[in-house]
C-alpha atoms as a PDB file:
ATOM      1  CA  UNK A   1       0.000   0.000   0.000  1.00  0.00           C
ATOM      2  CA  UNK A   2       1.148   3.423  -0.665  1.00  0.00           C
ATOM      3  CA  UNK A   3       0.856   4.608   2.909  1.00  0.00           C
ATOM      4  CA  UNK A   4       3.938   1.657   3.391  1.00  0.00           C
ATOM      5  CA  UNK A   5       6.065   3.590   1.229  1.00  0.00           C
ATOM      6  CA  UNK A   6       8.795   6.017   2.808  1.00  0.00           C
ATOM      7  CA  UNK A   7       9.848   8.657   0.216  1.00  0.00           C
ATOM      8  CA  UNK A   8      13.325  10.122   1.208  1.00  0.00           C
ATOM      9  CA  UNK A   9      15.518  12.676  -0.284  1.00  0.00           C
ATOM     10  CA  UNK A  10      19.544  11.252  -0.458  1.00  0.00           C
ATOM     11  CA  UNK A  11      22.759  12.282  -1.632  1.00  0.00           C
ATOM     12  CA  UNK A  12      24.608   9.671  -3.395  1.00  0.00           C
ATOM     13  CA  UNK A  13      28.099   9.442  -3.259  1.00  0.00           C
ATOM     14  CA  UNK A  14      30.622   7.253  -5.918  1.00  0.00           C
ATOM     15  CA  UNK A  15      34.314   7.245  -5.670  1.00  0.00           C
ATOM     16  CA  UNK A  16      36.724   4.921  -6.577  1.00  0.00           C
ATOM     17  CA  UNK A  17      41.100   4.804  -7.016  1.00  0.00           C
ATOM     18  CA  UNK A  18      42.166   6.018 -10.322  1.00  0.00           C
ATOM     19  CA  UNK A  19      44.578   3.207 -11.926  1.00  0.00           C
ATOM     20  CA  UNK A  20      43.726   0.843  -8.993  1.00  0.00           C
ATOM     21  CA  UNK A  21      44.699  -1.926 -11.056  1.00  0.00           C
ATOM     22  CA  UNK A  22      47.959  -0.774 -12.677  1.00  0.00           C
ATOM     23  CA  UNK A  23      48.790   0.503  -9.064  1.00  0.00           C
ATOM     24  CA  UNK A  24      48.116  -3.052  -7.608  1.00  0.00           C
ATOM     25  CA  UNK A  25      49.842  -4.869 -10.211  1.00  0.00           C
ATOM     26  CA  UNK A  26      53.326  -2.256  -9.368  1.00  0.00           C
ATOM     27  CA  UNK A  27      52.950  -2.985  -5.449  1.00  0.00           C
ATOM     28  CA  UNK A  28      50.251  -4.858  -4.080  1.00  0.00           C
ATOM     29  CA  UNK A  29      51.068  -4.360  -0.644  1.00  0.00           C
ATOM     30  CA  UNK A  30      51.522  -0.633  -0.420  1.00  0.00           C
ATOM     31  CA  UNK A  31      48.281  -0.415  -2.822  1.00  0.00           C
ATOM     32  CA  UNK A  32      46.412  -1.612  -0.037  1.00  0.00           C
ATOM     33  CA  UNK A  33      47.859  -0.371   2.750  1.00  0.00           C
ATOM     34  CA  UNK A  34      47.101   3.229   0.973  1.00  0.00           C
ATOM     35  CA  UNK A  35      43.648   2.252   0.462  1.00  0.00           C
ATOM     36  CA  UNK A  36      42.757   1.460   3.599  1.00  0.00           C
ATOM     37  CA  UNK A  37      44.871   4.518   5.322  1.00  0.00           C
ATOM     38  CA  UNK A  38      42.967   6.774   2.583  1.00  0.00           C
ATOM     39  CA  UNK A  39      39.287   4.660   3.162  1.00  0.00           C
ATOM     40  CA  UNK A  40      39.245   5.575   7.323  1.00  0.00           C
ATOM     41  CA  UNK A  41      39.704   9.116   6.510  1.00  0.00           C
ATOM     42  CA  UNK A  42      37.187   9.358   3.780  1.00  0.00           C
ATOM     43  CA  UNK A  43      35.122   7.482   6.216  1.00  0.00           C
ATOM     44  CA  UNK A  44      35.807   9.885   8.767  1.00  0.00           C
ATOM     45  CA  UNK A  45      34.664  12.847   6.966  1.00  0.00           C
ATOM     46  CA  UNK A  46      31.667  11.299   5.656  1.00  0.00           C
ATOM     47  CA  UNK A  47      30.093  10.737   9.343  1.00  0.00           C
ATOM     48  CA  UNK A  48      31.369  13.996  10.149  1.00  0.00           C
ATOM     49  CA  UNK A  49      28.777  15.370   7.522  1.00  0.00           C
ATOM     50  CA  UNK A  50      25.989  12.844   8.728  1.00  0.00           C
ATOM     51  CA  UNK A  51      26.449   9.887   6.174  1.00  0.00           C
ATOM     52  CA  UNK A  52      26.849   6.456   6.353  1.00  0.00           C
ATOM     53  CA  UNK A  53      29.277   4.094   4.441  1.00  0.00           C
ATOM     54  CA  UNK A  54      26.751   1.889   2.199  1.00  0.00           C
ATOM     55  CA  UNK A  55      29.437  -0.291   0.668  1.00  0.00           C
ATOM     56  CA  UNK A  56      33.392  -0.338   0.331  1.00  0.00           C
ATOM     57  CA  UNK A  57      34.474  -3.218  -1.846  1.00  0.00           C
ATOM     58  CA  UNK A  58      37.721  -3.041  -3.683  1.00  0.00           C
ATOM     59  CA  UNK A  59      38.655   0.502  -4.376  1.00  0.00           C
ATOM     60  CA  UNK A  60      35.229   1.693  -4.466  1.00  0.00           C
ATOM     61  CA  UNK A  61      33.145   3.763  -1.687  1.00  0.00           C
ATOM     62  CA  UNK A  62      29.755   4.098  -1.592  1.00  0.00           C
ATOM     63  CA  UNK A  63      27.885   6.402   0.960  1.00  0.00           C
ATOM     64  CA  UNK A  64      24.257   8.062   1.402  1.00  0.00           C
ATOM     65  CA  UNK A  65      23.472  11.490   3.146  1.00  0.00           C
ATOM     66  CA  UNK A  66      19.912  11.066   3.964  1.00  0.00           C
ATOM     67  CA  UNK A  67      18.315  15.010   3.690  1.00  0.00           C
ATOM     68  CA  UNK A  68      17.115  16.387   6.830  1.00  0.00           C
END
C-alpha cells in the first residue's frame, strides 16, 4: 500500500582509485595499505557530515546522506 512507502531525499556518493589496477599490479602491498589509510579518513569525513558508508568493496566507496 502506498501509505507503506517512505519517500526520502539522499545524496549519493561514488568514488573509486584512479589506476587501482595498474597501481596493484606495481605494489600490491603498499596499494592496499594506501587504500585502507585513505578509506578511514574518507570514512571519517563522511560521518562527520551525517552519512553512512553503504558499501566499500575493492577501491570503491559508496555512501548516502539522507536530507534532513
Amino acid at each position: 500500500a502506498a501509505e507503506d512507502f517512505k519517500r526520502k531525499l539522499t545524496a549519493i556518493l561514488s568514488a573509486d582509485v584512479k589506476g587501482y589496477s595498474r597501481l596493484m599490479g606495481e605494489d600490491e602491498e603498499a596499494t592496499v595499505r594506501t587504500i585502507t589509510a585513505h578509506r578511514k579518513v574518507i570514512t571519517s569525513v563522511i560521518e562527520k557530515y551525517r552519512g553512512r558508508v553503504v558499501d566499500s568493496p575493492g577501491d570503491n566507496i559508496l555512501a548516502e546522506f539522507v536530507s534532513v
